[in-house]
Protein backbone atom coordinates (compact mmCIF):
# COMPACT_ATOMS: atom_id res chain seq x y z
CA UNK A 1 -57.82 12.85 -47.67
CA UNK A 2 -61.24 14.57 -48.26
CA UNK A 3 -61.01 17.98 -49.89
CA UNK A 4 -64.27 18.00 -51.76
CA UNK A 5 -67.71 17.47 -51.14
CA UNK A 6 -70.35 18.62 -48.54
CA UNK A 7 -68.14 18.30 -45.62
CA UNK A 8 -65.26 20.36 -46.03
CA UNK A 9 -67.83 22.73 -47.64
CA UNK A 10 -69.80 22.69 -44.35
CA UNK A 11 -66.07 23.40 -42.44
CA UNK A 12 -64.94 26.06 -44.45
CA UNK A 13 -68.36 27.66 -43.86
CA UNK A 14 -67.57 27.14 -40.07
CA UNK A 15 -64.23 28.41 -39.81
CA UNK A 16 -65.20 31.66 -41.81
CA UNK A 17 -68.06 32.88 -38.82
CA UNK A 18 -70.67 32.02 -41.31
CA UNK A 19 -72.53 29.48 -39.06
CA UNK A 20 -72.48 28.72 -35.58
CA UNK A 21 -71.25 24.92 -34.25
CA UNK A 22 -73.88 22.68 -34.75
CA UNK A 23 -73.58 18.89 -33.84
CA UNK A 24 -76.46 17.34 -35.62
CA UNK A 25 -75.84 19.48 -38.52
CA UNK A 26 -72.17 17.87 -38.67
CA UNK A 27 -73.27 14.96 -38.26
CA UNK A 28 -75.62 15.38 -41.29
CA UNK A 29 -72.65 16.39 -43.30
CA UNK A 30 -70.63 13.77 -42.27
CA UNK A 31 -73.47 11.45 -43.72
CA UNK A 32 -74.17 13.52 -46.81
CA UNK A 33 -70.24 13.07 -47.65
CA UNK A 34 -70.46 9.69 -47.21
CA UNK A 35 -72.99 9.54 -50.05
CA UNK A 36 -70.69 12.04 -51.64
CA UNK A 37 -67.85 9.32 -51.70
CA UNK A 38 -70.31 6.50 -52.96
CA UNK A 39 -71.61 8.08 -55.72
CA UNK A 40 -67.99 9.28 -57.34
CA UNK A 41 -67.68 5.70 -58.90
CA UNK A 42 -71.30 4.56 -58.91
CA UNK A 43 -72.55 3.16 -62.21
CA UNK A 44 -76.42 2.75 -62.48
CA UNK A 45 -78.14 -0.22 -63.66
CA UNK A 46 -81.13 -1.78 -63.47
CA UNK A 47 -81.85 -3.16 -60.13
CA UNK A 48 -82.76 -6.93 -60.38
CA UNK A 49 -85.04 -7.07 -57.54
CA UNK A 50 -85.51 -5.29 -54.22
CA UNK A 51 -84.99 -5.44 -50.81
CA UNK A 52 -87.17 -7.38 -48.46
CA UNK A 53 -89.02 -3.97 -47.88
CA UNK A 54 -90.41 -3.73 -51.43
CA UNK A 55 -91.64 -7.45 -52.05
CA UNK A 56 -95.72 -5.97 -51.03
CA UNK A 57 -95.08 -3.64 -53.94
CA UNK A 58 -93.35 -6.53 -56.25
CA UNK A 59 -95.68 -8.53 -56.11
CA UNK A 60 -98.01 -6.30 -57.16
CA UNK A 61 -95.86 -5.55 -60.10
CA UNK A 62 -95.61 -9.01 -61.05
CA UNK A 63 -91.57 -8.63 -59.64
CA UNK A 64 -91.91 -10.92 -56.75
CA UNK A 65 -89.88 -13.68 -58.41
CA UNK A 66 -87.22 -11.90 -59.34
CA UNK A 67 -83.91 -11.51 -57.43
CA UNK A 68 -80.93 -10.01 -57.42
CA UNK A 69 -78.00 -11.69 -59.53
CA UNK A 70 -74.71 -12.31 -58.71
CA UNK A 71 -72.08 -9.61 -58.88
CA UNK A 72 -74.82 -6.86 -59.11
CA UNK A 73 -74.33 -3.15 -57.89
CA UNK A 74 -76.12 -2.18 -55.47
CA UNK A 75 -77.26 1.72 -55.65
CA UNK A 76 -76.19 3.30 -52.61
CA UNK A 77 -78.40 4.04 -49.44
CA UNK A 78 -79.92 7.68 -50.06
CA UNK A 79 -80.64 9.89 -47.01
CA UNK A 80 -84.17 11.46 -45.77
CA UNK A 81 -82.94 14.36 -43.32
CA UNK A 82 -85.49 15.82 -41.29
CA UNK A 83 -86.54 18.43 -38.96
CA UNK A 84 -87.85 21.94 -37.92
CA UNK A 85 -88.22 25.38 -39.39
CA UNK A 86 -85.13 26.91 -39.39
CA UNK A 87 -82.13 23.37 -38.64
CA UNK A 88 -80.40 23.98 -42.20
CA UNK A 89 -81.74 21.17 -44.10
CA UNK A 90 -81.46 23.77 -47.34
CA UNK A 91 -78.09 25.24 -47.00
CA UNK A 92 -76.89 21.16 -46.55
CA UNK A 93 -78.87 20.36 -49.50
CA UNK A 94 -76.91 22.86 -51.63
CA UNK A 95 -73.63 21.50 -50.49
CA UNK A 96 -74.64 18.21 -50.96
CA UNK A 97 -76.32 18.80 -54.53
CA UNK A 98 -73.56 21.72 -55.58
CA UNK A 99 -70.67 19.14 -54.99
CA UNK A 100 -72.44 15.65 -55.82
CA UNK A 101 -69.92 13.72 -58.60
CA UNK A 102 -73.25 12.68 -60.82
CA UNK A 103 -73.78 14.03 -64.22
CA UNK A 104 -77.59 13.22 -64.22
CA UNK A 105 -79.23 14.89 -61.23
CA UNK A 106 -81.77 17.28 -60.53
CA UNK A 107 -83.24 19.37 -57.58
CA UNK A 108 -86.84 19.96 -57.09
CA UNK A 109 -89.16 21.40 -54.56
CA UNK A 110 -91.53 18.06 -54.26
CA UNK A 111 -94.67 19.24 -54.99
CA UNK A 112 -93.49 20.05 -57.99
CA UNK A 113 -92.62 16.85 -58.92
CA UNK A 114 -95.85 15.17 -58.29
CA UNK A 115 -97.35 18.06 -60.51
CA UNK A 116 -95.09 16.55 -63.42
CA UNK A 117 -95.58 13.01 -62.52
CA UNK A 118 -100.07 14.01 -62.41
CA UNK A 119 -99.64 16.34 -65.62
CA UNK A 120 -97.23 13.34 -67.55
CA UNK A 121 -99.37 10.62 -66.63
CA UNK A 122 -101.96 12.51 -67.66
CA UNK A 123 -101.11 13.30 -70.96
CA UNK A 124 -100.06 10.02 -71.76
CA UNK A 125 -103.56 8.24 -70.91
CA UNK A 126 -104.60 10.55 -73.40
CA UNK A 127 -101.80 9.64 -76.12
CA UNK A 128 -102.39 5.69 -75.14
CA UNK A 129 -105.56 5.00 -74.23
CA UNK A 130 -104.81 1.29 -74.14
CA UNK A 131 -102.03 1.00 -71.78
CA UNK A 132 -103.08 0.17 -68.11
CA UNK A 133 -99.98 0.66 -66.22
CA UNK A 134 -98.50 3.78 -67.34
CA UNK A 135 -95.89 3.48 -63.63
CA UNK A 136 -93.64 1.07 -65.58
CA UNK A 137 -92.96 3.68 -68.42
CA UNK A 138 -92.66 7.16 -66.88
CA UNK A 139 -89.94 5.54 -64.26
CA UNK A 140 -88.14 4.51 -67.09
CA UNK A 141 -88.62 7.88 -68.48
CA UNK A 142 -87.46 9.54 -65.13
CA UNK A 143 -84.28 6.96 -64.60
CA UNK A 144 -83.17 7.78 -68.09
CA UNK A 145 -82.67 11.41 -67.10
CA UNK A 146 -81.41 10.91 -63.63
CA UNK A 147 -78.91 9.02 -61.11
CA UNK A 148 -79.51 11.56 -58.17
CA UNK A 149 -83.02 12.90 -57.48
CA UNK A 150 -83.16 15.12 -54.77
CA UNK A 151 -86.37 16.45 -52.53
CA UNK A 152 -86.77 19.96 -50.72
CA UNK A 153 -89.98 19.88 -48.76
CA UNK A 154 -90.77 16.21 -49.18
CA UNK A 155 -94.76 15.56 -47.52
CA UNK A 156 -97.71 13.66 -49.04
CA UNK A 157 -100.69 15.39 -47.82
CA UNK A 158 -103.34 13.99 -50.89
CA UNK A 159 -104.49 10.53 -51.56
CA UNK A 160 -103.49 10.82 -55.37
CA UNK A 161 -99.99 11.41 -54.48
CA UNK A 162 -100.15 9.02 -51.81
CA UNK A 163 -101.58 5.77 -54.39
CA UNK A 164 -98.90 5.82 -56.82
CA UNK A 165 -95.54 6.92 -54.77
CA UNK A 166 -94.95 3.03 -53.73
CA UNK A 167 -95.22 1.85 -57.06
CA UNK A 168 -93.32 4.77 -59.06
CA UNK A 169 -90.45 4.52 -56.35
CA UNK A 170 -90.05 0.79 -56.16
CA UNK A 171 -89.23 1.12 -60.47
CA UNK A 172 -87.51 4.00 -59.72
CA UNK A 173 -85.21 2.33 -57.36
CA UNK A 174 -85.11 -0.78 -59.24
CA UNK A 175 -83.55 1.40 -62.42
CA UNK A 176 -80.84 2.65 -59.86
CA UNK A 177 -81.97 6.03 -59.17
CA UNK A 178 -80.60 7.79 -55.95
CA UNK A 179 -82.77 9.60 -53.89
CA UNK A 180 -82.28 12.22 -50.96
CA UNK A 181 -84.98 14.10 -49.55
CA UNK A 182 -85.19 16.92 -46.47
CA UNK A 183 -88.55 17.58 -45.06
CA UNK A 184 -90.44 18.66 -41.62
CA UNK A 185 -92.10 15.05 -41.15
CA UNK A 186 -90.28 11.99 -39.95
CA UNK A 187 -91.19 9.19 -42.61
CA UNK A 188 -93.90 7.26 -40.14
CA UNK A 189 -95.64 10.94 -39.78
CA UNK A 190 -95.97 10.86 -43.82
CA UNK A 191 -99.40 11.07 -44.81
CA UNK A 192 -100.86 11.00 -41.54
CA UNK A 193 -104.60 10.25 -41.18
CA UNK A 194 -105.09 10.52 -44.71
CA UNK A 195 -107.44 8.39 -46.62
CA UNK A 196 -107.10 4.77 -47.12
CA UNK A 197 -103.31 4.85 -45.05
CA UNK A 198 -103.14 1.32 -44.64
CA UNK A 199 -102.01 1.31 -49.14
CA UNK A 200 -99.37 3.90 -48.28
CA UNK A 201 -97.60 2.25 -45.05
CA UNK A 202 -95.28 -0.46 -47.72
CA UNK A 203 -93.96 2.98 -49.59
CA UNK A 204 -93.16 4.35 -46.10
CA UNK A 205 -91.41 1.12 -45.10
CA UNK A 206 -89.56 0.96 -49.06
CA UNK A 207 -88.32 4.50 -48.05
CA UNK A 208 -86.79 3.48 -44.39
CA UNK A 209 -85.33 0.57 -46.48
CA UNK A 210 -83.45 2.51 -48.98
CA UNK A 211 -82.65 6.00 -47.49
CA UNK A 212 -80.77 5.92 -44.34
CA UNK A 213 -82.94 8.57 -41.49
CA UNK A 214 -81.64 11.20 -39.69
CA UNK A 215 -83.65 13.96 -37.52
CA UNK A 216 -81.89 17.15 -37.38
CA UNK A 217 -82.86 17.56 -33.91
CA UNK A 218 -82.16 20.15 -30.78
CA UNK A 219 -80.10 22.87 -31.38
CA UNK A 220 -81.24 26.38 -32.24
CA UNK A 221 -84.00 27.60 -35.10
CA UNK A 222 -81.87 30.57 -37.14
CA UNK A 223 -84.93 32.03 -38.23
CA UNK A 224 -86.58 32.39 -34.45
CA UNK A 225 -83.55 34.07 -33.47
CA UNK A 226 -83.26 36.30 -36.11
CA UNK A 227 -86.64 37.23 -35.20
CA UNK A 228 -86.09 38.18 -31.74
CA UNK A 229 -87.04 41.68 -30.61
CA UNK A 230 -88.02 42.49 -34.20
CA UNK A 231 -91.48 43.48 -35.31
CA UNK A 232 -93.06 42.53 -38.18
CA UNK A 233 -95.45 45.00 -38.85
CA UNK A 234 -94.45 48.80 -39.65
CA UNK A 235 -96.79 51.91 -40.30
CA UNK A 236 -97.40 54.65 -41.35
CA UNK A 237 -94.65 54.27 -44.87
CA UNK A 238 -91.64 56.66 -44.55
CA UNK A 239 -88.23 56.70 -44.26
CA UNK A 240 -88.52 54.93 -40.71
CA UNK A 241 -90.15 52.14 -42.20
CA UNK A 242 -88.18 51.93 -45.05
CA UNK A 243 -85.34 51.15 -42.46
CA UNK A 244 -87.11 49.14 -40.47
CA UNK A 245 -87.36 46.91 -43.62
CA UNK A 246 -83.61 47.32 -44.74
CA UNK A 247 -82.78 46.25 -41.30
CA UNK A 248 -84.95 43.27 -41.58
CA UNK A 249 -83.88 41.87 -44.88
CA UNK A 250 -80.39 41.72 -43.61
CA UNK A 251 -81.09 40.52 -40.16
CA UNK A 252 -82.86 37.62 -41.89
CA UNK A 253 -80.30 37.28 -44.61
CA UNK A 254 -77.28 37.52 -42.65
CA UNK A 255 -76.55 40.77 -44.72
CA UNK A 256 -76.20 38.80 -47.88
CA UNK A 257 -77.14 41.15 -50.83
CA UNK A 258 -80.49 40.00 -52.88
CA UNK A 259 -80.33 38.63 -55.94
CA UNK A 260 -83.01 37.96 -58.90
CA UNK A 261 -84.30 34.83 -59.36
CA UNK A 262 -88.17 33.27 -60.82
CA UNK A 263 -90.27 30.23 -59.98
CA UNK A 264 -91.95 28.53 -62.43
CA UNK A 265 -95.97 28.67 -62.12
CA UNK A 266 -97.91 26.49 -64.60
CA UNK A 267 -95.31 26.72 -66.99
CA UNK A 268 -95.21 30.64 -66.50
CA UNK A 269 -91.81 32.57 -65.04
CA UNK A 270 -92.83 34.00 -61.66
CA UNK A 271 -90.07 36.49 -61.52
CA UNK A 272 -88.39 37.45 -57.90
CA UNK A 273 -86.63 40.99 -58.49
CA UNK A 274 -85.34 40.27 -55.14
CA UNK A 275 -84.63 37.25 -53.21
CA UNK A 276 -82.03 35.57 -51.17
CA UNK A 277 -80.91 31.66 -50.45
CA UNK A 278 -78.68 30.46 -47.75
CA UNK A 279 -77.57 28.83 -44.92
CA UNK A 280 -80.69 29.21 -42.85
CA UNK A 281 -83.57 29.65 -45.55
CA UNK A 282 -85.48 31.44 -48.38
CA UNK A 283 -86.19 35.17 -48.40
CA UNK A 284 -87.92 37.50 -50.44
CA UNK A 285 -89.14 40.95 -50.34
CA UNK A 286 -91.18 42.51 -52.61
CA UNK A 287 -92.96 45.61 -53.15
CA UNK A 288 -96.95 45.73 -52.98
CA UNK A 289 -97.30 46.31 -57.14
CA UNK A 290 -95.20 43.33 -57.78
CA UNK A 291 -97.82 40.69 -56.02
CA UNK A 292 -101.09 42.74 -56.18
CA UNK A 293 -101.42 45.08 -58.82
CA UNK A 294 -100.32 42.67 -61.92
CA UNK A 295 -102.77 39.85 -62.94
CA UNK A 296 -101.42 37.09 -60.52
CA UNK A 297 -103.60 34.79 -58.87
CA UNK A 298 -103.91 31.88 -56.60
CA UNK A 299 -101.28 29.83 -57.92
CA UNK A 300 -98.95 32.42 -57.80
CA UNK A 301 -99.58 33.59 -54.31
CA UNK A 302 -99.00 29.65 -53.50
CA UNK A 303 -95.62 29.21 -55.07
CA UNK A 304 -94.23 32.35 -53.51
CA UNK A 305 -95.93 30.97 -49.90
CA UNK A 306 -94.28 26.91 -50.21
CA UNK A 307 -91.20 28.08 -51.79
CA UNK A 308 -89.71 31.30 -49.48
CA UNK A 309 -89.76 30.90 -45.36
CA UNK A 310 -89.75 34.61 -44.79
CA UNK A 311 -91.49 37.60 -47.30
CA UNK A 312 -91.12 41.15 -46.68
CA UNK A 313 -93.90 43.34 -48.15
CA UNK A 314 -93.21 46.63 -48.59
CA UNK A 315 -95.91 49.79 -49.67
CA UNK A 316 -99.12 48.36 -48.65
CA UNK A 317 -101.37 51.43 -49.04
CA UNK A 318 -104.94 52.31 -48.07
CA UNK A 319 -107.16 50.26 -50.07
CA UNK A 320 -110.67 51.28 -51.34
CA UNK A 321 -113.25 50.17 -53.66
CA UNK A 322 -111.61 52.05 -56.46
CA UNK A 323 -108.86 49.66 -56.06
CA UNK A 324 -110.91 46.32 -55.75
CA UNK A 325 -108.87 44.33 -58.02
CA UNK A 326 -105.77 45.14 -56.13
CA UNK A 327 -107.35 44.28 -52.70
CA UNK A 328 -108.81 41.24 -53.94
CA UNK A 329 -105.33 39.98 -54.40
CA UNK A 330 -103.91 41.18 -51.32
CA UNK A 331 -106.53 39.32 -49.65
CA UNK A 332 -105.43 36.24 -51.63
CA UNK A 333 -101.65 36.26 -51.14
CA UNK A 334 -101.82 37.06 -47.10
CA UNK A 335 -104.10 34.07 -46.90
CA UNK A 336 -101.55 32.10 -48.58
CA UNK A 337 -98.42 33.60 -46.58
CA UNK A 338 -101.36 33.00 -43.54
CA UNK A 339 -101.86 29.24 -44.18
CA UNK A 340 -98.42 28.29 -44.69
CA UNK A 341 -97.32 29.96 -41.74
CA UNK A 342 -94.37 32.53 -43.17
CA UNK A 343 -92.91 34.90 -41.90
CA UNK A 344 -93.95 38.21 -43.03
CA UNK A 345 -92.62 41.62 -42.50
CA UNK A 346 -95.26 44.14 -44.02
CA UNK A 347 -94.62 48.17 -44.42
CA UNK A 348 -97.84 49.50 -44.47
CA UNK A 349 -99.67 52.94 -44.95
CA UNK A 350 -101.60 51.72 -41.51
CA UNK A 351 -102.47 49.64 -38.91
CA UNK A 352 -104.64 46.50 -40.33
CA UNK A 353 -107.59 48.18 -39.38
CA UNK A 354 -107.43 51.14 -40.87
CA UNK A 355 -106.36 49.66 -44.00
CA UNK A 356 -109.34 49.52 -45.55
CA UNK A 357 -111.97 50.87 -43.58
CA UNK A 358 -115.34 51.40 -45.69
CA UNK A 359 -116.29 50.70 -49.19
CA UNK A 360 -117.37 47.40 -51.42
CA UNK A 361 -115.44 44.82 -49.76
CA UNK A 362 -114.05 46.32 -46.39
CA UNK A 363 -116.65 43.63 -44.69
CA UNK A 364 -114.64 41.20 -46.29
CA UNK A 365 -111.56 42.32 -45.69
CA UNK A 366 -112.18 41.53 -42.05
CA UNK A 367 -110.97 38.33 -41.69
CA UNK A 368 -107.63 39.67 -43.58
CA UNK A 369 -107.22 42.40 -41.15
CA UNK A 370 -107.43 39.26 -38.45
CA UNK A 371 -104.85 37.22 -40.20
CA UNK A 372 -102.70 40.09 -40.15
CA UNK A 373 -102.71 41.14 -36.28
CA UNK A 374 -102.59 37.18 -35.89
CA UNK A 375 -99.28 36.95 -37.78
CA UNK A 376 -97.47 39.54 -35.61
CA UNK A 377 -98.14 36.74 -32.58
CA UNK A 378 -95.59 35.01 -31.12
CA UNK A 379 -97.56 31.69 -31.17
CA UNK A 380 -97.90 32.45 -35.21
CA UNK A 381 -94.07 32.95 -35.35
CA UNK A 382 -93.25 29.94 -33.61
CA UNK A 383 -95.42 27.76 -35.85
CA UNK A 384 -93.20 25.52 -38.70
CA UNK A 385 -93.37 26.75 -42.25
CA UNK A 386 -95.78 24.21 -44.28
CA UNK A 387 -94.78 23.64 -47.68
């Protein structure tokens, strides 16, 4: 009988009102146990060979001629769950990771993994100069230090990314590793139009191979709903906008009390006073001298804008030339929340306009003061989160 694993988690969670029935996310459970029950016994090894899928990539290894031997274990099919803002793919990526039976596995956002893989192969081709094919080693590195590896936000949007994930995947694989990965793209939208496509297609057709596919598809988006009838922009700052805020923070949180966290920015600690993680996404709120009066920059503003779905903003104040540094920033960080499309819930001492009216930069401020009447839209809120 099961009594441990994603499943039952995602039941309990049912039968205590804490989420709604869901059919595709069951059945995403369902498969996510399944892997659950495969891995409790599962013994990595080096992989002999590969599938039919990988032989383009083997034989540019030099692996073509190699096959798998009798008696080998196979690593078991991973899963690549996908679909829109808002389905759950998170909260059943904690389940899955929270009760997976594997000593050696990590979590990671997947950007942030292809900084480490850049910044490692990087450092290396300065350490040995002399060794082409650096692939080869840091898989071995990486399948030394994990069975399970598993994606949030897996897309390839950059040609650097895009040349090396066939090969580092195919050794990965081939040393056992595990992989399961949620994103917003179906694997044959990967990468889309992006430069020299054709190269990428056999690490598209390795991942179909070895991770079973399943849209989360239909069904409701939690963070839409939560939105309804809400607004998302509050002025002048007062005690009615201070509950307007409250209100929001548990409406998108499900009333879940905050709790600090960081995020790690170059190798810095990004710390997030107040933050919360569950069963339908990432929220934060902060205040406006957390984000824009301390030195943060660009980097920052990005982390906060891939990692959390919805940010609350609280005591944006009239901004002036006296307080250029701070406005410079503000301008930064809603162009982030602005290009990844999140949700943001600003108090404010006034209406965009008025925000910053005259002064050295209230010309440029212009196009924030845009970005800031466009993300009260409905077409704005409707648009996915890009990570």
């Amino acid at each position: 009988m099961i009594d441990d694993g994603p499943l039952p988690a995602y039941r309990a969670m049912h039968r205590a009102g804490r989420l709604h029935h869901d059919a595709a996310q069951e059945l995403a459970a369902e498969k996510l146990q399944s892997l659950h029950n495969a891995l409790r016994n599962y013994k990595p090894q080096a992989q002999a060979g590969l599938q039919a899928i990988g032989q383009a990539w083997a034989a540019r290894l030099g692996l073509a001629r190699r096959i798998f031997g009798a008696g080998e274990v196979t690593a078991p099919q991973g899963l690549y769950l996908y679909g829109g803002v808002g389905r759950g793919k998170s909260m059943l990526m904690d389940l899955f990771f929270a009760h997976a039976p594997v000593e050696k596995k990590r979590r990671v956002h997947f950007h942030a993994f292809m900084l480490e893989v850049h910044e490692q192969l990087h450092q290396w081709r300065q350490e040995k100069p002399k060794q082409v094919d650096l692939i080869p080693t840091l898989a071995e590195k990486i399948g030394q230090e994990v069975t399970l590896l598993c994606f949030d936000e897996f897309h390839v949007t950059n040609i650097a990314d895009a040349m090396i994930l066939g090969r580092l995947f195919t050794a990965l694989f081939e040393r056992g590793v595990v992989m399961v990965a949620t994103s917003n793209w179906a694997p044959d939208d990967l990468y889309k139009g992006g430069l020299q496509r054709d190269q990428f297609l056999p690490f598209i057709a390795l991942l179909k191979d070895r991770l079973d596919v399943l849209e989360l598809d239909g069904a409701r988006d939690y963070r839409l709903a939560r939105l309804k009838d809400m607004s998302v922009y509050h002025y002048p700052l007062g005690d009615l906008a201070a509950r307007h805020m409250r209100e929001a923070f548990a409406r998108m949180t499900d009333n879940e009390p905050p709790i600090a966290s960081h995020l790690t920015v170059q190798g810095r600690r990004l710390e997030i006073q107040r933050q919360v993680a569950n069963v339908h996404g990432r929220v934060a709120w902060f205040d406006f001298d957390e984000l824009c009066a301390k030195a943060l920059g660009a980097a920052d503003y990005l982390a906060i804008a891939t990692h959390y779905d919805v940010v609350l903003l609280d005591g944006v104040p009239k901004l002036s030339a006296e307080r250029r540094n701070e406005a410079r920033r503000f301008i930064n960080l809603i162009d982030a929340l602005y290009e990844h499309k999140v949700t943001t819930i600003i108090a404010a001492a006034d209406k965009p306009e008025r925000l910053y009216p005259e002064g050295d930069g209230a010309f440029e401020f212009e196009r924030t003061v845009s970005r800031l009447n466009e993300m009260q839209s409905v077409e704005y809120l409707t648009r996915p989160h890009l990570t």
